[in-house]
PDB file of N, CA and C in Angstrom:
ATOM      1  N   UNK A   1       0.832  -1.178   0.000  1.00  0.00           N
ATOM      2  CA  UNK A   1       0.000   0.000   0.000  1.00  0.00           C
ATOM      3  C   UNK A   1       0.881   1.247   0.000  1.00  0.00           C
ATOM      4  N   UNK A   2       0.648   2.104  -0.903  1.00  0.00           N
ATOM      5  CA  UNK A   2       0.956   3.632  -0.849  1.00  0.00           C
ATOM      6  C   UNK A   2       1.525   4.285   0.542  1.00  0.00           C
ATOM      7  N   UNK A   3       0.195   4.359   1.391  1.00  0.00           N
ATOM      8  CA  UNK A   3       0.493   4.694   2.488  1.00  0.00           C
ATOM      9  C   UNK A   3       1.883   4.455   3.568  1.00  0.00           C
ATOM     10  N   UNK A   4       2.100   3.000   3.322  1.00  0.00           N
ATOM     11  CA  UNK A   4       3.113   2.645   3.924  1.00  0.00           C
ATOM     12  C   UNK A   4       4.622   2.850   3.231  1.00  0.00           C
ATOM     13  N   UNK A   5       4.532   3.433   2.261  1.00  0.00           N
ATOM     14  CA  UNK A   5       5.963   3.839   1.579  1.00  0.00           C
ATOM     15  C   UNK A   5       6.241   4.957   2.564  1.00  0.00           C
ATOM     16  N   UNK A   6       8.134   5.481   2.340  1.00  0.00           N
ATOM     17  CA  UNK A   6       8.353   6.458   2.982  1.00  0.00           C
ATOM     18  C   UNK A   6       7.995   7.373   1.893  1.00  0.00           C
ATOM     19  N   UNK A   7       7.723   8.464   2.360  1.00  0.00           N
ATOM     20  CA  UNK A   7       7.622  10.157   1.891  1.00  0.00           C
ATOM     21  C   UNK A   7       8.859  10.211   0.608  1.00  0.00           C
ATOM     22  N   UNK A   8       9.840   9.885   0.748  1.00  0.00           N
ATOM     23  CA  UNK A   8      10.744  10.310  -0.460  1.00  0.00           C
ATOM     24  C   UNK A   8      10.102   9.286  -1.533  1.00  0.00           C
ATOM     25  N   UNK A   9      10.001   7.991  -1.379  1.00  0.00           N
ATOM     26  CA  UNK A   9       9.617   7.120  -2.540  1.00  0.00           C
ATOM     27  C   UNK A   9       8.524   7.565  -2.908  1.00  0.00           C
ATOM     28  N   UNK A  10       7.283   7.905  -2.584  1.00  0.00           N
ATOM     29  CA  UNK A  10       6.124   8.473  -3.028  1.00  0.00           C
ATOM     30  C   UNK A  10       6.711   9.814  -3.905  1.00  0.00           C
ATOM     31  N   UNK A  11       7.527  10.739  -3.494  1.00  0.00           N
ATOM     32  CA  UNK A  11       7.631  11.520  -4.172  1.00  0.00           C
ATOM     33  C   UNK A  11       8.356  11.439  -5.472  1.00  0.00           C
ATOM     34  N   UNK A  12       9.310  10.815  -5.220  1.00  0.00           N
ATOM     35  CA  UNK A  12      10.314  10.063  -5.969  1.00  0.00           C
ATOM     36  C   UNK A  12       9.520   9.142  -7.388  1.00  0.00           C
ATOM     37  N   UNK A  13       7.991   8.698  -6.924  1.00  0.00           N
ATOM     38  CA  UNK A  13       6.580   8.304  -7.968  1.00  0.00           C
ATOM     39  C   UNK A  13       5.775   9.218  -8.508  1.00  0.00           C
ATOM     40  N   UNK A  14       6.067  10.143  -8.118  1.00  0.00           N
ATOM     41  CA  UNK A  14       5.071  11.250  -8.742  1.00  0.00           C
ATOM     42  C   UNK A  14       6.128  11.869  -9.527  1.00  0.00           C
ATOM     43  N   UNK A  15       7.077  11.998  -9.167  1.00  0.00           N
ATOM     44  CA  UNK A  15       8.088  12.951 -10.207  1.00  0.00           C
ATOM     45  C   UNK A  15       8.749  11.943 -11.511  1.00  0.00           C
ATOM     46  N   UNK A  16       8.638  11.159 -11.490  1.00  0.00           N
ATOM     47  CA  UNK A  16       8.691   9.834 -12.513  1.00  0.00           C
ATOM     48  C   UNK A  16       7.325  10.186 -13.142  1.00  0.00           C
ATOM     49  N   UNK A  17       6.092   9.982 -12.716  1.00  0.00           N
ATOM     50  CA  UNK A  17       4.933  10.263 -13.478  1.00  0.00           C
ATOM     51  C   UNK A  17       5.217  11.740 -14.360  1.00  0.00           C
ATOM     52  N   UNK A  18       5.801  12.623 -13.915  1.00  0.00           N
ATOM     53  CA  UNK A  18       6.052  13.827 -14.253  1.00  0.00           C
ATOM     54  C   UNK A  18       6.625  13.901 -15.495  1.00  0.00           C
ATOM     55  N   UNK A  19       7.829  13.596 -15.251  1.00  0.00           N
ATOM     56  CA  UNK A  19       9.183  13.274 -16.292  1.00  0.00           C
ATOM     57  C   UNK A  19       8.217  11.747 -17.269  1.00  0.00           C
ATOM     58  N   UNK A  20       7.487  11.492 -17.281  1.00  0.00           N
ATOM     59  CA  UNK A  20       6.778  10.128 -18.843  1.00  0.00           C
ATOM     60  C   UNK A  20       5.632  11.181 -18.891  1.00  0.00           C
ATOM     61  N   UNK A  21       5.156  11.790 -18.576  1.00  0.00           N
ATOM     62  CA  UNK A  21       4.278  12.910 -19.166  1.00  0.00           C
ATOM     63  C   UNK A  21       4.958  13.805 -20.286  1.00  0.00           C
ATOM     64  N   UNK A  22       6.358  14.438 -19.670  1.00  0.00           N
ATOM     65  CA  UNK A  22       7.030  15.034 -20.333  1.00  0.00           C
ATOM     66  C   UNK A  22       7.893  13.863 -21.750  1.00  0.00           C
ATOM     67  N   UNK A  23       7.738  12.603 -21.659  1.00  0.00           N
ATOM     68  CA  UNK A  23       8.418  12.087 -22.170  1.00  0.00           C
ATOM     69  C   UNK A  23       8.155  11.666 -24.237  1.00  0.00           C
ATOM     70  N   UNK A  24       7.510  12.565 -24.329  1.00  0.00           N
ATOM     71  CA  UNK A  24       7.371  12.605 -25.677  1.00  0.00           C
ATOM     72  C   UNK A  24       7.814  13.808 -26.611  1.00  0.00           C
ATOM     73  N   UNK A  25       8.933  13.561 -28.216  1.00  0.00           N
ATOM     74  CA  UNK A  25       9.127  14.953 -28.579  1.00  0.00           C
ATOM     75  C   UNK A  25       8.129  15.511 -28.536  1.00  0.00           C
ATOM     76  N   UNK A  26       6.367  15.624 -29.146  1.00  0.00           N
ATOM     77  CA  UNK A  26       5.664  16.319 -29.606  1.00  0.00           C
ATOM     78  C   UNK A  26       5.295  17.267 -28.107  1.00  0.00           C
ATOM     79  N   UNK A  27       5.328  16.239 -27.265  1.00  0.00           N
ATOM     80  CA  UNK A  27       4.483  17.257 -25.702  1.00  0.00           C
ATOM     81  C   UNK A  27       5.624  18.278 -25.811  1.00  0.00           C
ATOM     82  N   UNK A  28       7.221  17.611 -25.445  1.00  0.00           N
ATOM     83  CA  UNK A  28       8.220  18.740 -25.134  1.00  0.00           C
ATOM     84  C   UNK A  28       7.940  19.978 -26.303  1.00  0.00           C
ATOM     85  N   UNK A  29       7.767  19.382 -27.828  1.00  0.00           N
ATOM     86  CA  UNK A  29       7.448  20.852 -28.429  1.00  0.00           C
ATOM     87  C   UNK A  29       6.357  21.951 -27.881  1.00  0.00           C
ATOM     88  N   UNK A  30       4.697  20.974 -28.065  1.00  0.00           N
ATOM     89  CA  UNK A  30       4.077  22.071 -27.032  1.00  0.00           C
ATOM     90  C   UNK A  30       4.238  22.954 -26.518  1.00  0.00           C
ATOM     91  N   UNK A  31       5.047  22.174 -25.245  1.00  0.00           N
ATOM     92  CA  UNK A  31       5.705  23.149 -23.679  1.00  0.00           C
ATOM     93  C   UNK A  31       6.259  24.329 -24.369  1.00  0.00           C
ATOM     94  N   UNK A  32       7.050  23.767 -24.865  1.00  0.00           N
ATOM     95  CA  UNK A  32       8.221  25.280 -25.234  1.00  0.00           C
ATOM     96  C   UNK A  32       7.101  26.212 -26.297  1.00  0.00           C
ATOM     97  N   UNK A  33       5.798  26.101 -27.094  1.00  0.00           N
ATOM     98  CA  UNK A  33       5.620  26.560 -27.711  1.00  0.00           C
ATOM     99  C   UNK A  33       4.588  27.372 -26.697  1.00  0.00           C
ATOM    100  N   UNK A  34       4.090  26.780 -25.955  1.00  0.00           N
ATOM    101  CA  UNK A  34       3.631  27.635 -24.915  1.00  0.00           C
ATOM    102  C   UNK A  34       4.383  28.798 -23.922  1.00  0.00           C
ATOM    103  N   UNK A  35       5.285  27.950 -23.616  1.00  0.00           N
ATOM    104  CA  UNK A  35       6.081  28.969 -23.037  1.00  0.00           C
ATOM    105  C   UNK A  35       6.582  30.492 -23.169  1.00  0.00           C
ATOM    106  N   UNK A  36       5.979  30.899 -24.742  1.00  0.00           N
ATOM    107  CA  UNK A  36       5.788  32.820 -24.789  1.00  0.00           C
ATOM    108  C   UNK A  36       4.634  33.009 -24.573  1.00  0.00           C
ATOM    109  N   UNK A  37       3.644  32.430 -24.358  1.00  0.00           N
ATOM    110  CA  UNK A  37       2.151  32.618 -23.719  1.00  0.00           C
ATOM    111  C   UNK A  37       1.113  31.892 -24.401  1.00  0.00           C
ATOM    112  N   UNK A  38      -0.079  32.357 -24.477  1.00  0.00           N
ATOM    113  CA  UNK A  38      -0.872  31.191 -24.608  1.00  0.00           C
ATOM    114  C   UNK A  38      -1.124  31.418 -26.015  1.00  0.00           C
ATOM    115  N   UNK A  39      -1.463  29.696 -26.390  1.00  0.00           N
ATOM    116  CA  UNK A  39      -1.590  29.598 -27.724  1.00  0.00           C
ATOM    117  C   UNK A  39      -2.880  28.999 -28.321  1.00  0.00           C
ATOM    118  N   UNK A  40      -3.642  29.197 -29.619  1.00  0.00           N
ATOM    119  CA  UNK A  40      -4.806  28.557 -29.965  1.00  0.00           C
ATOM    120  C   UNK A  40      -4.720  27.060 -30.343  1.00  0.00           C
ATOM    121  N   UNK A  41      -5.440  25.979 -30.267  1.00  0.00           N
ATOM    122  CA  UNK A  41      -4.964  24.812 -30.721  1.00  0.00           C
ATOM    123  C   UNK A  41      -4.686  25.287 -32.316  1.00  0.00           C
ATOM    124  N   UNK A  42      -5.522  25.638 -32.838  1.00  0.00           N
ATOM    125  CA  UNK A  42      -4.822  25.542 -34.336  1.00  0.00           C
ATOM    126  C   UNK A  42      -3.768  26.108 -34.586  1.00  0.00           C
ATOM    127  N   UNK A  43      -3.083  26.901 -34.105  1.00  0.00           N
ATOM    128  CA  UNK A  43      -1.447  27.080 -34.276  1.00  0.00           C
ATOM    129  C   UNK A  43      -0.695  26.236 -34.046  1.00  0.00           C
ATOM    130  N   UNK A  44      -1.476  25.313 -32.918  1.00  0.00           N
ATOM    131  CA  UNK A  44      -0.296  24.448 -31.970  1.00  0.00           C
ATOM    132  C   UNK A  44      -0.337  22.936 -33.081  1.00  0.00           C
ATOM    133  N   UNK A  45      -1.509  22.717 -33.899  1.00  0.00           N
ATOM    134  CA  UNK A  45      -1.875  21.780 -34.849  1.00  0.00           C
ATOM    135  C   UNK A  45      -0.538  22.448 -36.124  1.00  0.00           C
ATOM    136  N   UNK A  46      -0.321  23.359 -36.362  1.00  0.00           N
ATOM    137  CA  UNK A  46       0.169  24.195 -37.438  1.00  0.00           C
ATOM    138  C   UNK A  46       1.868  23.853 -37.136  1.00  0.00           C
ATOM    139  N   UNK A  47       2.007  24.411 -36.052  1.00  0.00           N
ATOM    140  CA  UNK A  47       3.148  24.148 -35.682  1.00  0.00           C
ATOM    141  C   UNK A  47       4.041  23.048 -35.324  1.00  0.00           C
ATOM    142  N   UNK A  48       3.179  21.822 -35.204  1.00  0.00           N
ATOM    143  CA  UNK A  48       4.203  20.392 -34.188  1.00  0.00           C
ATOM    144  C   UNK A  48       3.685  19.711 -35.603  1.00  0.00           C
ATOM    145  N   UNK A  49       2.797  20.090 -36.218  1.00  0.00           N
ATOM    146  CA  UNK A  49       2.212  19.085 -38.009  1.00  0.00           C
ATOM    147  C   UNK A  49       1.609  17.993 -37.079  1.00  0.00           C
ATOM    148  N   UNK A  50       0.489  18.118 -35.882  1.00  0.00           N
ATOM    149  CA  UNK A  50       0.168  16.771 -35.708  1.00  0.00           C
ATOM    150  C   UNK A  50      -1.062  16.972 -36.188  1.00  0.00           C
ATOM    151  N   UNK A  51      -2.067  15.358 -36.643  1.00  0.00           N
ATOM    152  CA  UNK A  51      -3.106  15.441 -36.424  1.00  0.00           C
ATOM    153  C   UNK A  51      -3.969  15.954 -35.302  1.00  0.00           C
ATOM    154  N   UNK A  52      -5.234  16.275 -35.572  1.00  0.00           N
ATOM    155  CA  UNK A  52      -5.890  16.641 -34.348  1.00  0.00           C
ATOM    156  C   UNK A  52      -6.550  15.832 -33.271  1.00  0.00           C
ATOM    157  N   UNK A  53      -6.334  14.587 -34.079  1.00  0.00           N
ATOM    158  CA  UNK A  53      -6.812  13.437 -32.744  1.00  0.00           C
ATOM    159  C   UNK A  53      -5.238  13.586 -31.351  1.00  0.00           C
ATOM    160  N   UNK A  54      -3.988  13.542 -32.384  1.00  0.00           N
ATOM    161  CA  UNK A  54      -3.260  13.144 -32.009  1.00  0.00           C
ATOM    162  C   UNK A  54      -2.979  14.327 -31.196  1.00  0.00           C
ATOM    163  N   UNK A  55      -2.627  15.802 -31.787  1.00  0.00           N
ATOM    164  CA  UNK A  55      -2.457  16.576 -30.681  1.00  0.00           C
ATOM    165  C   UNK A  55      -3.762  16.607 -29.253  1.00  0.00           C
ATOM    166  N   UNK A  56      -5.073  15.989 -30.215  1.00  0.00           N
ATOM    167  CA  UNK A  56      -5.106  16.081 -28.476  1.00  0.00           C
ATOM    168  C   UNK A  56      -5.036  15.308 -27.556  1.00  0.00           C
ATOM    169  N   UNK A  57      -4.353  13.842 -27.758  1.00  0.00           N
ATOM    170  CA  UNK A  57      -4.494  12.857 -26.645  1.00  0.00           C
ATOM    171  C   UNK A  57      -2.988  13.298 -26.282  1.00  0.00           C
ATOM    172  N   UNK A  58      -2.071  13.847 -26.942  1.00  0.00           N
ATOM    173  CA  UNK A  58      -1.070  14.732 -26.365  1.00  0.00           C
ATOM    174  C   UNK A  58      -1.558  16.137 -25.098  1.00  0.00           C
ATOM    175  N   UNK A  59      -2.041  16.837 -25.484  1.00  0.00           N
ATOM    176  CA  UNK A  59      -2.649  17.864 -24.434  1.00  0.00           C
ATOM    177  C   UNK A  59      -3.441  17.326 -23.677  1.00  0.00           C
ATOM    178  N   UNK A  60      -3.696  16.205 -24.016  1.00  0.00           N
ATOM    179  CA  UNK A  60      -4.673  15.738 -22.809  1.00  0.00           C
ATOM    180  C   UNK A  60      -3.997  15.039 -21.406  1.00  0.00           C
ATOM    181  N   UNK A  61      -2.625  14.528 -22.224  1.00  0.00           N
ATOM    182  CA  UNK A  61      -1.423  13.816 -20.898  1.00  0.00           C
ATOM    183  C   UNK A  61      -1.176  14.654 -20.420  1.00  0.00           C
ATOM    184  N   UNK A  62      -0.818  16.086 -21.242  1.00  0.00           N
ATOM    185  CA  UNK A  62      -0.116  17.339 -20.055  1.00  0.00           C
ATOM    186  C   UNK A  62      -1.256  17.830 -19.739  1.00  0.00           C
ATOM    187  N   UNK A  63      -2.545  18.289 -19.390  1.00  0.00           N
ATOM    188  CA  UNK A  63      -3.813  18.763 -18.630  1.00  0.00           C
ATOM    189  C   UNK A  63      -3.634  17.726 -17.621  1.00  0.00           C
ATOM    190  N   UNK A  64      -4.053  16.428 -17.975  1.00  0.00           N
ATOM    191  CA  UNK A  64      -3.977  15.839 -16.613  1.00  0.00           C
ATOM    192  C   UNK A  64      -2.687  16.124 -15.764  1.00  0.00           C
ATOM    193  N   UNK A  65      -1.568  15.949 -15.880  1.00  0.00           N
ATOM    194  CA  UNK A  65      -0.595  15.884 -15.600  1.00  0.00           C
ATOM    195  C   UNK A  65      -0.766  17.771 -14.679  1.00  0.00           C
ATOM    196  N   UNK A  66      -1.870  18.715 -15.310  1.00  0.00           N
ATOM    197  CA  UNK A  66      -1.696  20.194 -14.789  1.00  0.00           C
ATOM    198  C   UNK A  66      -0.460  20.834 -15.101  1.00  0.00           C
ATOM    199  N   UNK A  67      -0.089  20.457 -16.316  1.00  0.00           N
ATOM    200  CA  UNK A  67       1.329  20.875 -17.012  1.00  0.00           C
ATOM    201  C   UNK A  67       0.627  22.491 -17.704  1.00  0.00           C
ATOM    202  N   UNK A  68      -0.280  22.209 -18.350  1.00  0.00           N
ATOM    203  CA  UNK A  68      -0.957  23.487 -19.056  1.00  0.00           C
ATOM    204  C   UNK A  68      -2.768  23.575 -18.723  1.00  0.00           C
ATOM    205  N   UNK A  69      -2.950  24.534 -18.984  1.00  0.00           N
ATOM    206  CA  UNK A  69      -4.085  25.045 -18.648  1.00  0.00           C
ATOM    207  C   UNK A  69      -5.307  25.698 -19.793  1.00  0.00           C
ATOM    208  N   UNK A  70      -6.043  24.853 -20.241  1.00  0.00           N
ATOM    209  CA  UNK A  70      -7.399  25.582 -21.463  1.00  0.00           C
ATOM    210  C   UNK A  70      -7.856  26.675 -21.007  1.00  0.00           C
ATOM    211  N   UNK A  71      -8.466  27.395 -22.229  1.00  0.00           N
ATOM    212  CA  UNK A  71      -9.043  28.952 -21.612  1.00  0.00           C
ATOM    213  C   UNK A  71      -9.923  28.723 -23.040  1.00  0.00           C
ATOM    214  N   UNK A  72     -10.541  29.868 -23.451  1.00  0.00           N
ATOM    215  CA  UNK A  72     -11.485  30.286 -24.424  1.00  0.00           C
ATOM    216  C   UNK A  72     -11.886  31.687 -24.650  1.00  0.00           C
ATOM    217  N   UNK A  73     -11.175  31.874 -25.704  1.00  0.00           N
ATOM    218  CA  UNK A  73     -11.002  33.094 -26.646  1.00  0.00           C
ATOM    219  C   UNK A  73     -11.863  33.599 -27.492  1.00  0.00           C
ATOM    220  N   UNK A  74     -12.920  34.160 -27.530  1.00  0.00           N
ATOM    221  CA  UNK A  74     -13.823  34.484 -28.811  1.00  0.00           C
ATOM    222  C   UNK A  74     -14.528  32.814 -29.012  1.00  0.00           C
ATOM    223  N   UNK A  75     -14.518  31.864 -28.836  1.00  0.00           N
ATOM    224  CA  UNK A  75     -15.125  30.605 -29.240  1.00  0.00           C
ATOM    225  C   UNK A  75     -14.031  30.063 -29.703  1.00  0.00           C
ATOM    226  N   UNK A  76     -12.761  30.012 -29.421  1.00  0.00           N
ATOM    227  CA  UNK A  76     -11.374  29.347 -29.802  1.00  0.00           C
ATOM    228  C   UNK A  76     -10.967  29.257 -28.533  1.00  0.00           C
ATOM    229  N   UNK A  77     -10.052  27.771 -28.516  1.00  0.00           N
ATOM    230  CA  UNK A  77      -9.587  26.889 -27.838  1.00  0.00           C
ATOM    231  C   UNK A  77      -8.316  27.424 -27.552  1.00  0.00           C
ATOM    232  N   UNK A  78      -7.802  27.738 -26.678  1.00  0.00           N
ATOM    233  CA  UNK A  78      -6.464  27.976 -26.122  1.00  0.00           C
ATOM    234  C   UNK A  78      -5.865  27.023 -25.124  1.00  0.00           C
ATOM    235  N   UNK A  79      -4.560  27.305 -25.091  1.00  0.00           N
ATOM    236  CA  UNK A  79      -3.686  26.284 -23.990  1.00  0.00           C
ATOM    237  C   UNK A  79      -2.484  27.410 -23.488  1.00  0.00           C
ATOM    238  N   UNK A  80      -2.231  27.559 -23.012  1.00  0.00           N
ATOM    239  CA  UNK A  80      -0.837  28.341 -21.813  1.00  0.00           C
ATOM    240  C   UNK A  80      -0.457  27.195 -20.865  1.00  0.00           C
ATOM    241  N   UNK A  81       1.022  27.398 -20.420  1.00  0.00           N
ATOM    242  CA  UNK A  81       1.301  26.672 -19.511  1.00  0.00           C
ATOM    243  C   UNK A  81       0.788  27.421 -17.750  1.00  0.00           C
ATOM    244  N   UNK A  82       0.421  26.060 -16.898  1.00  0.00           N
ATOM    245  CA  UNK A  82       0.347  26.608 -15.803  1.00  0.00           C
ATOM    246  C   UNK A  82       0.541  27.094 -14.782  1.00  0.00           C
ATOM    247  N   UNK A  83       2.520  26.918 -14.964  1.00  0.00           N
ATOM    248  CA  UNK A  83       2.698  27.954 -13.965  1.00  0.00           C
ATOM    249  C   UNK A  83       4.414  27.990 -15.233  1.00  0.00           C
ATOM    250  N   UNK A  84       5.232  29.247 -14.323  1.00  0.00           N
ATOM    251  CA  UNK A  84       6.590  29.449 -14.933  1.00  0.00           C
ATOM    252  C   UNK A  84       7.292  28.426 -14.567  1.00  0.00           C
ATOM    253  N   UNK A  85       6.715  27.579 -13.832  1.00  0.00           N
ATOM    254  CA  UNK A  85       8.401  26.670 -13.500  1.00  0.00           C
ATOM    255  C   UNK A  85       8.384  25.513 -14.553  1.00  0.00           C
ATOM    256  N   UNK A  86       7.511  25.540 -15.192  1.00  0.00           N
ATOM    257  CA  UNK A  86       7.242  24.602 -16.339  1.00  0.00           C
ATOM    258  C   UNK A  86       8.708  25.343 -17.543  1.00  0.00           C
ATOM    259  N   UNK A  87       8.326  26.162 -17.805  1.00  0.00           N
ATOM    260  CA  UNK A  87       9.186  26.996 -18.951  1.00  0.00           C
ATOM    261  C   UNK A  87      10.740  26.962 -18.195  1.00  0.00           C
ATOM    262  N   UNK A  88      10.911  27.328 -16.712  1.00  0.00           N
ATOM    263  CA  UNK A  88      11.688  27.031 -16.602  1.00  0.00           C
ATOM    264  C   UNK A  88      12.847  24.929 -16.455  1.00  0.00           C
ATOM    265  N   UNK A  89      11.733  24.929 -16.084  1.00  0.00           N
ATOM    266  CA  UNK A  89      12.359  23.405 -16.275  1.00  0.00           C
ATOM    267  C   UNK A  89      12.747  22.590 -17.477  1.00  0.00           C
ATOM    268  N   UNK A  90      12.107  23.383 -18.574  1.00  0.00           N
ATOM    269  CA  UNK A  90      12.627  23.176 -19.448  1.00  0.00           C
ATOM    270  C   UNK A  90      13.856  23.823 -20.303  1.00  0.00           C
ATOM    271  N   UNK A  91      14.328  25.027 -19.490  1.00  0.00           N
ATOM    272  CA  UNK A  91      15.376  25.997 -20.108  1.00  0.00           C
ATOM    273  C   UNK A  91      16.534  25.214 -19.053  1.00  0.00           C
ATOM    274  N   UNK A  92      16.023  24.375 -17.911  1.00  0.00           N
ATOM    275  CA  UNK A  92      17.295  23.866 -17.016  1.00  0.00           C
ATOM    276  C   UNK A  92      17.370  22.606 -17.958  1.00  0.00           C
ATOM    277  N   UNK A  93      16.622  22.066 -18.581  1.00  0.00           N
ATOM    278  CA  UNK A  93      17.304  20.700 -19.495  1.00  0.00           C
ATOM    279  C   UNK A  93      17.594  21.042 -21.105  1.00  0.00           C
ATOM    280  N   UNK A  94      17.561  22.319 -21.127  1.00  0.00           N
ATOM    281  CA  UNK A  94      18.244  22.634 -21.923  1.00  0.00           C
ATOM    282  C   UNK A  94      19.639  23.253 -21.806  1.00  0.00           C
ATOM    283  N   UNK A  95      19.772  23.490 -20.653  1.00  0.00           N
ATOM    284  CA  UNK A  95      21.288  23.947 -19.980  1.00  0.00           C
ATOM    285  C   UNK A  95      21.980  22.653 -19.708  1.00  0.00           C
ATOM    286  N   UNK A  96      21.409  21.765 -19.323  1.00  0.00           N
ATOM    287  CA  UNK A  96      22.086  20.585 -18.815  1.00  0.00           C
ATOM    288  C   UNK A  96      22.390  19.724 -20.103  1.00  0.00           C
ATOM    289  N   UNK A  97      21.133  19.876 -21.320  1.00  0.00           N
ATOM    290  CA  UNK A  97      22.248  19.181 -22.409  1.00  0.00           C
ATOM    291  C   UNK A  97      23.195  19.379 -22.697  1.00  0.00           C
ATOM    292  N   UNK A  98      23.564  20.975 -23.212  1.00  0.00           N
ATOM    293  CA  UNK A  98      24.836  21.932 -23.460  1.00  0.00           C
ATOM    294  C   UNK A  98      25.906  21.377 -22.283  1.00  0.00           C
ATOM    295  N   UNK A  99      25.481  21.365 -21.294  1.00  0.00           N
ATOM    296  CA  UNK A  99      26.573  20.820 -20.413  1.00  0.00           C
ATOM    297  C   UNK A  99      26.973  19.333 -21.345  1.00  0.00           C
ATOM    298  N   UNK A 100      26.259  18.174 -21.153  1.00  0.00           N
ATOM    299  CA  UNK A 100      26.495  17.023 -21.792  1.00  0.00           C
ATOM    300  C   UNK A 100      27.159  16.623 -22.583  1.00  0.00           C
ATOM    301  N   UNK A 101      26.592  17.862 -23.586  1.00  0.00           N
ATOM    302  CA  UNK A 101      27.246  17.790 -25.108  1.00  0.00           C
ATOM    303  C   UNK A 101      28.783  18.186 -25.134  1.00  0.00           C
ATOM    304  N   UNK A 102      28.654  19.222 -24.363  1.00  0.00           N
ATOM    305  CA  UNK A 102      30.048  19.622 -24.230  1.00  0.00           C
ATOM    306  C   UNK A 102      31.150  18.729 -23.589  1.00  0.00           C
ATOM    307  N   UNK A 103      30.466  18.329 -22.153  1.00  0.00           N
ATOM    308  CA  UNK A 103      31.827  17.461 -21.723  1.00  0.00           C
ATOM    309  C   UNK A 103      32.007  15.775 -22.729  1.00  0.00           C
ATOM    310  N   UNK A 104      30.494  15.815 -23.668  1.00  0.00           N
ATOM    311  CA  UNK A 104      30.955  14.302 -24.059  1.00  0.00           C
ATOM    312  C   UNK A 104      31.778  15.075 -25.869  1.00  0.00           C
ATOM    313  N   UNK A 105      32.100  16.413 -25.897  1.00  0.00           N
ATOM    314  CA  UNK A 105      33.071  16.558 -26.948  1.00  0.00           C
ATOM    315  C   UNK A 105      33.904  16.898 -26.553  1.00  0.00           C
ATOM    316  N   UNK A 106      34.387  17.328 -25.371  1.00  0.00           N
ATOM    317  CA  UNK A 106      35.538  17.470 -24.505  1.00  0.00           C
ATOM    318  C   UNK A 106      36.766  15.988 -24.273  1.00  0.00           C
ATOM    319  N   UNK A 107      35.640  14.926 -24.428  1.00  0.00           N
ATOM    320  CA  UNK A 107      35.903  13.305 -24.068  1.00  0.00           C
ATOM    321  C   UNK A 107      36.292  12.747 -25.126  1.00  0.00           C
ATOM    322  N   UNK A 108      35.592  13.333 -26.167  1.00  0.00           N
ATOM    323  CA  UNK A 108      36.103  12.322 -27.546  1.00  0.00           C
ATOM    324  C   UNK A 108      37.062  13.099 -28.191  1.00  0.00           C
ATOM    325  N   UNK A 109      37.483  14.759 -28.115  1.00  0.00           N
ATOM    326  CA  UNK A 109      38.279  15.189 -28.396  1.00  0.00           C
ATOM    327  C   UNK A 109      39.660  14.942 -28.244  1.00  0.00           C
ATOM    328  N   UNK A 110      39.751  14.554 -26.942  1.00  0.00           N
ATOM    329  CA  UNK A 110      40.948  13.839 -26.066  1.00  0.00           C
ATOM    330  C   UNK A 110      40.996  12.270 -26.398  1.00  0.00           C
ATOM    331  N   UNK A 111      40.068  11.211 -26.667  1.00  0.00           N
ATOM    332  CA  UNK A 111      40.031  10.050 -27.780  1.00  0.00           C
ATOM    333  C   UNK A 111      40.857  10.792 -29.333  1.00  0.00           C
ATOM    334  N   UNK A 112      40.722  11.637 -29.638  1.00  0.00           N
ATOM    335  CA  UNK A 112      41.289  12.216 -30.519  1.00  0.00           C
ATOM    336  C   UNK A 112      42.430  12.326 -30.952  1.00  0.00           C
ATOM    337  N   UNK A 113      43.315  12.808 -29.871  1.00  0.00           N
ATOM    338  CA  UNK A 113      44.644  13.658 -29.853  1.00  0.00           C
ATOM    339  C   UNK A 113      45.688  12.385 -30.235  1.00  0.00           C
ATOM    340  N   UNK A 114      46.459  12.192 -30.612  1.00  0.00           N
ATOM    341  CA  UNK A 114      47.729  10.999 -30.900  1.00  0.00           C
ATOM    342  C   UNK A 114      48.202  11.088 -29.260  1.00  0.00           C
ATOM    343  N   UNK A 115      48.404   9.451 -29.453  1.00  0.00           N
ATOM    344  CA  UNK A 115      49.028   9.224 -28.336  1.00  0.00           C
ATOM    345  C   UNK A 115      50.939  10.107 -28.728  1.00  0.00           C
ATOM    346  N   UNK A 116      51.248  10.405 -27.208  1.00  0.00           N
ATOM    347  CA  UNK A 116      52.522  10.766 -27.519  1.00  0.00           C
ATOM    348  C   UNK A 116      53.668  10.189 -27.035  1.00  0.00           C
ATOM    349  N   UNK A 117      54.753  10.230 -27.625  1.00  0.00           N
ATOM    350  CA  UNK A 117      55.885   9.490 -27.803  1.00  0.00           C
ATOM    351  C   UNK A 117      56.554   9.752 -26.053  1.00  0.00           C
ATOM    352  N   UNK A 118      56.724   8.509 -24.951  1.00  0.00           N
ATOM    353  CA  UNK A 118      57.773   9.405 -23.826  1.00  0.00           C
ATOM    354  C   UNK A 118      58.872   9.766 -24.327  1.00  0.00           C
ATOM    355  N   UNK A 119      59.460  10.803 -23.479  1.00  0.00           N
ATOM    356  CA  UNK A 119      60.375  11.376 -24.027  1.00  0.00           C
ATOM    357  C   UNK A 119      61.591  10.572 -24.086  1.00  0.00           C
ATOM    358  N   UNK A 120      62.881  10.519 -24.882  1.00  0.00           N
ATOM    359  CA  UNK A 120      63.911   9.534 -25.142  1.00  0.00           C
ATOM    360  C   UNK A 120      64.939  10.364 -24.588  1.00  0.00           C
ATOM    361  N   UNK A 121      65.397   9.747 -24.016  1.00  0.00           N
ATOM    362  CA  UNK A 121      66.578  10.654 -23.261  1.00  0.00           C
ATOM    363  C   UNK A 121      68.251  10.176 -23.192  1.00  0.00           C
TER     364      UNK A 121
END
């Protein structure tokens, strides 16, 4: 039972649920396309090229999930994300690839270099 887990493993399950919500390219496009403010579905159809079944069983993982938030515009469908730490969490895994990328060309660069001769003396 749930209950009887400690407090970190429960949390440690919800933030796993979090991160496979996030775990598709098309949602991660979304996010970021939300992230300058809110957008109509038909842009967001325009923009990722999905079908419309498909973008919405996509918006429908991040709503549940309370990743983004519907509104209604003139009789048009909108989506915004629901809070900033969304936009930001995604500008921190975009910092952390650049990190990645870098130290894994830092790694193969040095795979690179000729081995060198000790010196002969």
């Amino acid at each position: 039972m749930k209950d009887d887990l400690p407090a970190g493993v429960v949390l440690s399950e919800v933030k796993a649920e979090l991160f496979k919500s996030m775990g598709h390219p098309a949602r991660i496009r979304v996010l970021e396309i939300l992230s300058d403010g809110p957008v109509a579905v038909s842009r967001l159809r325009d923009e990722t090229g999905l079908e419309p079944s498909n973008l919405s069983q996509h918006l429908g993982v991040l709503r549940r999930q309370r990743l983004i938030a519907p509104s209604r515009q003139d009789g048009r469908l909108f989506y915004e994300l629901s809070c900033p730490e969304v936009s930001s969490l995604l500008l921190s895994a975009r910092s952390l690839l650049g990190t990645v990328l870098q130290s894994t060309r830092l790694t193969l660069m040095t795979l690179d270099e000729p081995l060198k001769e000790p010196a002969v003396r």
